[in-house]
Protein backbone atom coordinates (compact mmCIF):
# COMPACT_ATOMS: atom_id res chain seq x y z
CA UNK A 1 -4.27 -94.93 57.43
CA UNK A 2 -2.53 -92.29 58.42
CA UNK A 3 -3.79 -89.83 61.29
CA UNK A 4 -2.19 -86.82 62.99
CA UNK A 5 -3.01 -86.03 66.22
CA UNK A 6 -2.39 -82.45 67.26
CA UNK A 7 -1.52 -81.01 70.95
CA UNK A 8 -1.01 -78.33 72.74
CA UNK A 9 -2.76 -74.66 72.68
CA UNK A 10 -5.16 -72.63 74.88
CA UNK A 11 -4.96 -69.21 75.96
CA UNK A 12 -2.24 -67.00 76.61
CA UNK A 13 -1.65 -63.51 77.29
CA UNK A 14 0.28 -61.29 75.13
CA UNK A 15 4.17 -61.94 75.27
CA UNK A 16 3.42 -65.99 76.41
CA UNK A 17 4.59 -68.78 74.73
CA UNK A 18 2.58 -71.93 73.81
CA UNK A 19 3.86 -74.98 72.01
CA UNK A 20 2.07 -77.39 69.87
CA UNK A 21 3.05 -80.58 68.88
CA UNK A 22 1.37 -83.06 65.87
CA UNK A 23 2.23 -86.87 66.21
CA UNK A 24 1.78 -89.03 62.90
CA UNK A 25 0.43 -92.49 63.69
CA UNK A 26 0.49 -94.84 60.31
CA UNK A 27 2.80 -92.62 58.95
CA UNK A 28 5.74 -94.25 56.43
CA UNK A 29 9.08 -93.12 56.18
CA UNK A 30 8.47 -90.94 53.08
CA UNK A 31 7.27 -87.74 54.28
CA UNK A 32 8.51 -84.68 52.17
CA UNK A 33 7.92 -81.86 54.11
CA UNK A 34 5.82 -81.09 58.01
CA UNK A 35 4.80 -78.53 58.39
CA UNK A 36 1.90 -75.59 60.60
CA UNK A 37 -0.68 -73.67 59.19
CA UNK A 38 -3.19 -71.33 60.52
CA UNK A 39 -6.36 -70.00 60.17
CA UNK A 40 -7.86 -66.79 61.76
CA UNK A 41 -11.33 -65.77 61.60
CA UNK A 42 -12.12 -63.63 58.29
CA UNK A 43 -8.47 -64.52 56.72
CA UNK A 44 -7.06 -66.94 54.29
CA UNK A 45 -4.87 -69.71 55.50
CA UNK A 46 -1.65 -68.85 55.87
CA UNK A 47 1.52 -70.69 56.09
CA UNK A 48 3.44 -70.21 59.28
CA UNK A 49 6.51 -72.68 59.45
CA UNK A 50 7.72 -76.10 57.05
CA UNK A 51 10.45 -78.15 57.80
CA UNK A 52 11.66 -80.50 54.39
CA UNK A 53 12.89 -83.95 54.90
CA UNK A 54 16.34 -82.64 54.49
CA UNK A 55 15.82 -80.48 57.45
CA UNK A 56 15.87 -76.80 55.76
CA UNK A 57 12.76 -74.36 57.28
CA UNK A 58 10.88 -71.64 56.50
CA UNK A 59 9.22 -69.65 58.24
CA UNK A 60 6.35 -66.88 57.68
CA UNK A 61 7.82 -63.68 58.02
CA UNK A 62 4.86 -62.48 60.79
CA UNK A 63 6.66 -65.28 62.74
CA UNK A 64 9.98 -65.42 62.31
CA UNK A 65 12.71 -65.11 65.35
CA UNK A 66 9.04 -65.66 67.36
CA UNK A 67 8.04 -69.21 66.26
CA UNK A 68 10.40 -72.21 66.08
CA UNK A 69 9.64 -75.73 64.28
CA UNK A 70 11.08 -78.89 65.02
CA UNK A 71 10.60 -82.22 64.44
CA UNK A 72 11.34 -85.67 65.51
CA UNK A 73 11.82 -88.14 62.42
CA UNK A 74 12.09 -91.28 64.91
CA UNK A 75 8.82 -90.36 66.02
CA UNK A 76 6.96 -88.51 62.96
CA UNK A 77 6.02 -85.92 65.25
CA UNK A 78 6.51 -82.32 64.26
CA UNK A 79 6.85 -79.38 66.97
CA UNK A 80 6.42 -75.54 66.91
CA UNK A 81 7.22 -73.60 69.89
CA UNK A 82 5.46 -70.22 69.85
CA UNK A 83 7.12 -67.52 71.89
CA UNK A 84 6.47 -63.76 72.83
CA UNK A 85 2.83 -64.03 71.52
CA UNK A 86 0.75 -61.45 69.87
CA UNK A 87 -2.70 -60.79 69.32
CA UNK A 88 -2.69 -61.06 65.79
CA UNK A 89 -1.56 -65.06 66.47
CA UNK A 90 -4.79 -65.87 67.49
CA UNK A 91 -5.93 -68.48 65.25
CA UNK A 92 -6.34 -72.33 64.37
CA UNK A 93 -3.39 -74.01 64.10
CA UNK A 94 -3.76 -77.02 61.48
CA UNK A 95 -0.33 -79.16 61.18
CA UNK A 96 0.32 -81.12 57.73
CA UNK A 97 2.89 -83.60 56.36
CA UNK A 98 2.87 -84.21 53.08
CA UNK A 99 4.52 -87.22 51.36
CA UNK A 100 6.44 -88.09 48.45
CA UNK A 101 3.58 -89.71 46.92
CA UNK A 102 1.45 -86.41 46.55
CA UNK A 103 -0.79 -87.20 49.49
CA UNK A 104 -1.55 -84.77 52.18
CA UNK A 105 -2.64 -85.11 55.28
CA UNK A 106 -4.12 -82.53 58.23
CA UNK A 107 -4.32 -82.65 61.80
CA UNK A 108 -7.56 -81.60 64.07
CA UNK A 109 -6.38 -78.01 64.79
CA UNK A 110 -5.48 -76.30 68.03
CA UNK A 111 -7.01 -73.37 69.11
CA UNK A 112 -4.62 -70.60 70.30
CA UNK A 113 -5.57 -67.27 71.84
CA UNK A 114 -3.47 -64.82 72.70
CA UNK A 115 -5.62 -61.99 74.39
CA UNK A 116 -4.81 -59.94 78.18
């Protein structure tokens, strides 16, 4: 079964940096792409950063030369470092790995708030 197990999060104030980090425990070797996701109160889910197997990223364009993903294949644990925080960040983060197979998988979610 796998399981991943988000950290990181909290509160910040505008112009911090946070970083999260999602371990996969269970996890096989086949994992297409990691990846974070977020979810703000009244708004759709939106993708904020995916890293393939191959190692190419993309990144949401609210986030880009702010946010930076990274992962660790030895360890199935993906990483996004969040810096000069804004407002408008403030959201669930929800990390996700899905495999080769077609199945999908979400961590808990971390909370991040970015308010002064």
């Amino acid at each position: 079964q796998v399981q991943l197990v988000e950290s990181g999060g909290g509160l910040v104030q505008p112009g911090g940096s946070l970083n999260l980090s999602c371990a996969a425990t269970g996890a096989r070797s086949n994992i297409n792409t990691r990846g974070w996701y977020r979810l703000a109160p009244g708004d759709q889910r939106e993708l904020v950063a995916t890293i393939t197997s191959d190692g190419r990223t993309a990144y949401a364009h609210s986030v880009k030369g702010r946010f930076t993903l990274s992962s660790d294949s030895a360890v199935n644990t993906v990483y996004l470092q969040m810096n000069n925080l804004k407002p408008d960040d403030t959201a669930v983060y929800y990390c996700n790995f899905r495999f080769f197979d077609g199945n999908t998988y979400w961590g808990q979610g971390a909370q991040v708030t970015v308010s002064s």
